[in-house]
N, C-alpha and C. Protein backbone atom coordinates (compact mmCIF):
# COMPACT_ATOMS: atom_id res chain seq x y z
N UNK A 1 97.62 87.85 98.22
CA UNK A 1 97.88 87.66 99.65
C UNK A 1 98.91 86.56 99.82
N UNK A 2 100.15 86.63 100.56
CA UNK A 2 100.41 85.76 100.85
C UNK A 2 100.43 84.28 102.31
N UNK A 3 100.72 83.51 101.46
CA UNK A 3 100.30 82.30 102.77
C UNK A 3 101.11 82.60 103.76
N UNK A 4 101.13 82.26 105.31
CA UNK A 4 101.61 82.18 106.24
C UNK A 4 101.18 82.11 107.42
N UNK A 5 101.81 81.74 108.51
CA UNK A 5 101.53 81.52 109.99
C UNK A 5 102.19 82.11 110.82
N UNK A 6 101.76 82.96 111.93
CA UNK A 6 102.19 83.87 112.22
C UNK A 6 101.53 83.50 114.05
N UNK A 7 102.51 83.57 114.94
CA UNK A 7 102.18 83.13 116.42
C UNK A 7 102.83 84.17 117.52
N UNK A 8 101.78 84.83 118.23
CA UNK A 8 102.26 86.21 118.89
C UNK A 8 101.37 85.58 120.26
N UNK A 9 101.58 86.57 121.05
CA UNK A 9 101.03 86.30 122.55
C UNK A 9 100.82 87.27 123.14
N UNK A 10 99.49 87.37 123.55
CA UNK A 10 98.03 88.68 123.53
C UNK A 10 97.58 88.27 124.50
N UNK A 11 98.13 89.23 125.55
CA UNK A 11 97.30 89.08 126.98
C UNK A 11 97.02 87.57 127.51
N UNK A 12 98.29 86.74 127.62
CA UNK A 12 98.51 85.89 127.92
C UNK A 12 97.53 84.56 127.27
N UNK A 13 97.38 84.92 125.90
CA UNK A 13 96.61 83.88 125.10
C UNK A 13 97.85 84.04 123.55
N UNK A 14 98.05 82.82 123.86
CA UNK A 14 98.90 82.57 122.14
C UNK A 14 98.05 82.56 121.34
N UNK A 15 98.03 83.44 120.14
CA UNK A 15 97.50 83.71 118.77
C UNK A 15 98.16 82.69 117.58
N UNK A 16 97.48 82.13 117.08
CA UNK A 16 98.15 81.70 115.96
C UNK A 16 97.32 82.08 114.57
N UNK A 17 97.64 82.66 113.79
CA UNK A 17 97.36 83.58 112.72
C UNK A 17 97.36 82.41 111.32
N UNK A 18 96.36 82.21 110.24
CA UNK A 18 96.61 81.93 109.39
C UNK A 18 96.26 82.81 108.15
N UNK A 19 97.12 83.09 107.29
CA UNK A 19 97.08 84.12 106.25
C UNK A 19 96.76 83.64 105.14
N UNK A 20 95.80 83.57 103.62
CA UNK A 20 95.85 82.73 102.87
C UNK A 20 95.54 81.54 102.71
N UNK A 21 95.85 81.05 101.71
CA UNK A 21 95.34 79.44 101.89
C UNK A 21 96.36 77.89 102.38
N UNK A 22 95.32 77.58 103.13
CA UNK A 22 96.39 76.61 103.97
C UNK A 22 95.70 74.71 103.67
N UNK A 23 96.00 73.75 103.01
CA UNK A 23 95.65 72.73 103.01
C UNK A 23 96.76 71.38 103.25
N UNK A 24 96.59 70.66 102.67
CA UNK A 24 97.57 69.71 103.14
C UNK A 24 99.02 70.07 103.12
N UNK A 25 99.52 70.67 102.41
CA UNK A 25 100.69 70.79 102.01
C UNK A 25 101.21 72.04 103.66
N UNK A 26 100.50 72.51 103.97
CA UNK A 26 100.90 73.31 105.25
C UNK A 26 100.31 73.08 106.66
N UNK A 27 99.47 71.73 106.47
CA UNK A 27 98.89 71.34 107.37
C UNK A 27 99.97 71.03 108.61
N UNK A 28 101.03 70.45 108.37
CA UNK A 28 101.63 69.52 109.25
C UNK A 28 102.35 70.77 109.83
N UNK A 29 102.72 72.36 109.25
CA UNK A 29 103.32 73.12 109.64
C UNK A 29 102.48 73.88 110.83
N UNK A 30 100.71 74.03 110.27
CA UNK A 30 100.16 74.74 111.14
C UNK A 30 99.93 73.68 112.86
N UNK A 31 99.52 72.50 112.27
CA UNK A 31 99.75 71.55 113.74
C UNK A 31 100.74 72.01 114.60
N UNK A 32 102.27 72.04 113.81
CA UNK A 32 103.99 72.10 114.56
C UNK A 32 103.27 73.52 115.64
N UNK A 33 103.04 74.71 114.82
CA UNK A 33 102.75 75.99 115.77
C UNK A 33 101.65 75.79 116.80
N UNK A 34 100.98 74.75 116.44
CA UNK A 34 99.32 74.70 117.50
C UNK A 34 99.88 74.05 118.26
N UNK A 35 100.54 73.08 118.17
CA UNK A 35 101.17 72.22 119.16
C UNK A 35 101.96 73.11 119.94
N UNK A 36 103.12 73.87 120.03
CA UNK A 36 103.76 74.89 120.42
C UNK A 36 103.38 75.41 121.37
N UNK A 37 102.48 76.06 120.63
CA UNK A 37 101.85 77.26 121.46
C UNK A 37 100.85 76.50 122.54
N UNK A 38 99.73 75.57 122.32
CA UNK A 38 99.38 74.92 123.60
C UNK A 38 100.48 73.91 124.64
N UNK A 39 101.61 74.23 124.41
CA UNK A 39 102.00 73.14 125.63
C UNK A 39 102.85 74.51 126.54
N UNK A 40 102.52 76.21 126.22
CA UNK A 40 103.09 77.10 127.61
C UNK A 40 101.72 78.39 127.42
N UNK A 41 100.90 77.63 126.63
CA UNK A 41 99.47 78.98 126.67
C UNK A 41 98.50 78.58 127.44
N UNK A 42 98.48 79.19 128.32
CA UNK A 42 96.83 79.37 128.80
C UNK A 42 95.36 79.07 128.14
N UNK A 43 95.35 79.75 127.20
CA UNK A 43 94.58 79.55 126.62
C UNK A 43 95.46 79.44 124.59
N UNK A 44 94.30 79.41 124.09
CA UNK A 44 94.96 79.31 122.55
C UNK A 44 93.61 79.98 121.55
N UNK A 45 94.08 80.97 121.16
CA UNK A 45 93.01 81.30 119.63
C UNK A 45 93.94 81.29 118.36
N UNK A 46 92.42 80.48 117.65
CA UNK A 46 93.61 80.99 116.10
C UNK A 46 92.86 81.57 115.14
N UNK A 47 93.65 82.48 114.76
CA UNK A 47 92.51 83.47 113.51
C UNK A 47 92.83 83.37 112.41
N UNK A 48 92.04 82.94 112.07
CA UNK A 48 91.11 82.71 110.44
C UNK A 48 90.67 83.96 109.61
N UNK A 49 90.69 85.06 110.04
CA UNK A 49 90.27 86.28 109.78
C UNK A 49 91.05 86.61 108.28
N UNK A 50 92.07 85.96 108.43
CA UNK A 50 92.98 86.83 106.74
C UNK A 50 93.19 85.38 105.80
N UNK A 51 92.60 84.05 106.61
CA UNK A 51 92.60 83.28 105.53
C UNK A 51 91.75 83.06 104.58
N UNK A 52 91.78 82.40 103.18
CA UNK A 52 90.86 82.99 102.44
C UNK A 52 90.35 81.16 101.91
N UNK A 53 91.28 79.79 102.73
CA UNK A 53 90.64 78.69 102.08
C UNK A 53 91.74 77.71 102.92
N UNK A 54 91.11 76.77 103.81
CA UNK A 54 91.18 75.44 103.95
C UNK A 54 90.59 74.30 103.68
N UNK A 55 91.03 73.43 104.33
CA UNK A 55 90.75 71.68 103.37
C UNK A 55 90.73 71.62 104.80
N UNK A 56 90.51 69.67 104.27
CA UNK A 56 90.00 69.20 105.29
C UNK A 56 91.18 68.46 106.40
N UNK A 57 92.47 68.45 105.59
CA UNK A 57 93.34 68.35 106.84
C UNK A 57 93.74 69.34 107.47
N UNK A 58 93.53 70.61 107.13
CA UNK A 58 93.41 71.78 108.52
C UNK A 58 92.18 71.78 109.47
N UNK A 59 91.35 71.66 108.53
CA UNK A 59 89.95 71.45 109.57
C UNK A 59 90.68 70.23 110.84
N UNK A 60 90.96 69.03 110.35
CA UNK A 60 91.26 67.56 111.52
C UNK A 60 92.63 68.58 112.40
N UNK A 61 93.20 69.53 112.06
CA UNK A 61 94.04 70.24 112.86
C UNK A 61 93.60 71.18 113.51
N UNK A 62 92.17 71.72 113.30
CA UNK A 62 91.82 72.33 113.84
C UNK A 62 91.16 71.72 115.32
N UNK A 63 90.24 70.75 114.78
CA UNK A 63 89.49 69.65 115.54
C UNK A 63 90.62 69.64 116.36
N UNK A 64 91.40 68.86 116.28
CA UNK A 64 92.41 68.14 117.43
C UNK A 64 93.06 69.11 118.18
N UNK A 65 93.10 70.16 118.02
CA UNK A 65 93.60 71.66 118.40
C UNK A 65 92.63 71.85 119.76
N UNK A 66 91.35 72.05 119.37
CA UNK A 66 90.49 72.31 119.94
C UNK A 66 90.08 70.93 121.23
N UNK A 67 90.44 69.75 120.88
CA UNK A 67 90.37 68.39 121.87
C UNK A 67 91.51 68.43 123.03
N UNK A 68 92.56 68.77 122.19
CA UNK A 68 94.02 68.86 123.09
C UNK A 68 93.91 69.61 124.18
N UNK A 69 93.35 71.08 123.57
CA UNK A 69 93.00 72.60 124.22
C UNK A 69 91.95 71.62 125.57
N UNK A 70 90.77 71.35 125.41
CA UNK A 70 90.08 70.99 126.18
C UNK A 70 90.45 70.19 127.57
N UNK A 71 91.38 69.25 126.98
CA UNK A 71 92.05 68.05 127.75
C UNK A 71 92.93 68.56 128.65
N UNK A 72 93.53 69.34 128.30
CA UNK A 72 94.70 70.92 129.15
C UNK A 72 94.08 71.20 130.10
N UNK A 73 92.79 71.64 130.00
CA UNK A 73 91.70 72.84 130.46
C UNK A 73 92.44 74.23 129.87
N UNK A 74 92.81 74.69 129.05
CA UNK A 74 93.58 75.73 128.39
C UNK A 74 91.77 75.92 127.49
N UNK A 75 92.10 77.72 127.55
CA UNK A 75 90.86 78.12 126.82
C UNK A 75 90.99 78.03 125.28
N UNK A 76 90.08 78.14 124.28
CA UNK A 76 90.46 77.68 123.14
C UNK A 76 89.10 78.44 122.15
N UNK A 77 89.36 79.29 121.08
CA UNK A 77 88.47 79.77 120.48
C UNK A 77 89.07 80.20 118.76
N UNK A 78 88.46 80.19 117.88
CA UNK A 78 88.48 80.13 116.62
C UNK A 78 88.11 81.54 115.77
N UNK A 79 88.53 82.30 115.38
CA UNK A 79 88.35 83.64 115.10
C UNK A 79 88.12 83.04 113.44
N UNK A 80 86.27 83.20 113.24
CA UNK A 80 86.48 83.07 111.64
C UNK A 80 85.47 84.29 111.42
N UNK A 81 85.90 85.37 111.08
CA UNK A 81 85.21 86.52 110.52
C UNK A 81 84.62 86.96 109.30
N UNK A 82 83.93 88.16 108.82
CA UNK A 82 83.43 88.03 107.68
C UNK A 82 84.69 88.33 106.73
N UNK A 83 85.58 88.81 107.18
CA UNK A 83 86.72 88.42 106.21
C UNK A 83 87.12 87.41 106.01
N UNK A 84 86.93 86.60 106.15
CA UNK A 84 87.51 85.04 106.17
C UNK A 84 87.04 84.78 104.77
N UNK A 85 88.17 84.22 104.07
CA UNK A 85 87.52 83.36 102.64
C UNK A 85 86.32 82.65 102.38
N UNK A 86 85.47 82.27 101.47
CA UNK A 86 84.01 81.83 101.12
C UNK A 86 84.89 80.31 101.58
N UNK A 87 85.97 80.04 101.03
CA UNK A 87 86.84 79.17 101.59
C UNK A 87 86.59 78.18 102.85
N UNK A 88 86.73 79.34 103.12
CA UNK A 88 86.73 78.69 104.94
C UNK A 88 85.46 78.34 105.60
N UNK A 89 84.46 79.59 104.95
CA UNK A 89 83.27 79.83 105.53
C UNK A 89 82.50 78.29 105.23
N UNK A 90 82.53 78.42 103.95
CA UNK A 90 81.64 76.61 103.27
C UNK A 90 82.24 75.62 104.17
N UNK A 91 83.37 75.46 104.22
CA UNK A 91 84.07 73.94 104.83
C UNK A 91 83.54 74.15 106.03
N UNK A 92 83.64 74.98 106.55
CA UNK A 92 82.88 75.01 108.15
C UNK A 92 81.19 74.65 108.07
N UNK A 93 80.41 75.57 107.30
CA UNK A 93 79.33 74.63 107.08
C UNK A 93 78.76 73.64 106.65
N UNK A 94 79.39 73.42 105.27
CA UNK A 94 79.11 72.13 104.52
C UNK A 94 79.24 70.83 106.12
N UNK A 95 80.68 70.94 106.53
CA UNK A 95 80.77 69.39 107.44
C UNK A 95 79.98 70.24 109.04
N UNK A 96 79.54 70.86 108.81
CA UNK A 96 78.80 71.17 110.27
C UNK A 96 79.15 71.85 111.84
N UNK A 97 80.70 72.15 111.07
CA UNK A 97 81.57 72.08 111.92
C UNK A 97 81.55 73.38 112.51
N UNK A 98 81.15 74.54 111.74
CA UNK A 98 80.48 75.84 112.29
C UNK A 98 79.99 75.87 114.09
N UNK A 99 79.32 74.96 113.88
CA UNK A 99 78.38 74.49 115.39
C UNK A 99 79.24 73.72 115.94
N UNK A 100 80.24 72.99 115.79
CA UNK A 100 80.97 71.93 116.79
C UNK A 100 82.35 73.18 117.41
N UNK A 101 82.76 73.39 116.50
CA UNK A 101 83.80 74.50 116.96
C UNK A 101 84.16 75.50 117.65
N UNK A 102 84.96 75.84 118.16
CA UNK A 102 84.39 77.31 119.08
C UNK A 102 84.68 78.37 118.72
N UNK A 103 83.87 78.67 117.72
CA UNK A 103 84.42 79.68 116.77
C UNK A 103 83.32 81.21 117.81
N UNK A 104 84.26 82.27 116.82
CA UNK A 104 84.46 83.65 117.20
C UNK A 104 84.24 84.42 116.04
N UNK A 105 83.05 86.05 116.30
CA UNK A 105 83.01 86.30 115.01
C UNK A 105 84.43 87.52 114.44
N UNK A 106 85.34 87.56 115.55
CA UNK A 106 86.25 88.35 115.24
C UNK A 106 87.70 88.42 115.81
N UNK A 107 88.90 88.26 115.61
CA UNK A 107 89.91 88.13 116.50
C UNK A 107 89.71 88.23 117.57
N UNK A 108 89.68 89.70 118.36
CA UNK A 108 89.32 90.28 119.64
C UNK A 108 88.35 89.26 120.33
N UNK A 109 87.30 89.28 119.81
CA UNK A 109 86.15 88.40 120.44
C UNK A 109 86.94 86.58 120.74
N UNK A 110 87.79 85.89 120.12
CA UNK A 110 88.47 84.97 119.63
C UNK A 110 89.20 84.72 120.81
N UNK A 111 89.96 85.57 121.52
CA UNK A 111 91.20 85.91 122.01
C UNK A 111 90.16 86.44 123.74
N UNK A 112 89.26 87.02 123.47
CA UNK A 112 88.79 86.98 124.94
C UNK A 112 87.96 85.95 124.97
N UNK A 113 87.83 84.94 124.44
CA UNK A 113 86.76 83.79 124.75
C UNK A 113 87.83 82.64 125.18
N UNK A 114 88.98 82.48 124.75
CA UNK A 114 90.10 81.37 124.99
C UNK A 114 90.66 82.14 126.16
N UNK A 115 90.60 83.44 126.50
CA UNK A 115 91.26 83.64 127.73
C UNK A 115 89.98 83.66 129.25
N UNK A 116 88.57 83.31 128.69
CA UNK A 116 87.77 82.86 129.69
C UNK A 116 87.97 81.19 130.40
């Protein structure tokens, strides 16, 4: 699979897509697009669905994603599905973050919860 970030706009909610594995080294790239896309989106989802492993400076990009989103009032939801890497799935539970996040069990679902 390859890595990448990918940002489209779905019924007036910016998508931001992560493909693969994303940790420090692409952290500062996925922020540049989150940042982007919340300062003319309504709302903001980002799907996790085809990534297969983050760290913990995507997680603090995710976090702050999700604070920014709030502070906006812009809707904001987390698409991590059962496709999602064991990757992703652990880091979200191990730090607890499963429950703090506003995660989604599927794009679609992801994308109409940030546009509520």
């Amino acid at each position: 699979m390859t890595n990448g970030i990918d940002v489209e706009h779905v019924n007036g909610i910016d998508v931001v897509t992560l493909r693969g594995e994303h940790d420090l080294s692409t952290a500062t790239d996925v922020s540049q697009r989150i940042d982007l896309a919340l300062e003319s989106a309504s709302g903001l989802a980002i799907d996790l669905s085809e990534a297969t492993f983050i760290d913990s400076a995507v997680l603090r990009v995710l976090i702050t994603a999700q604070e920014r989103a709030n502070e906006r009032g812009a809707g904001f939801a987390i698409a991590v599905a059962d496709s999602s890497g064991h990757g992703v799935h652990r880091l979200l539970t191990l730090t607890g973050l499963d429950a703090k996040l506003s995660t989604q069990p599927s794009r679609a679902d992801a994308i109409a919860a940030a546009a509520s």
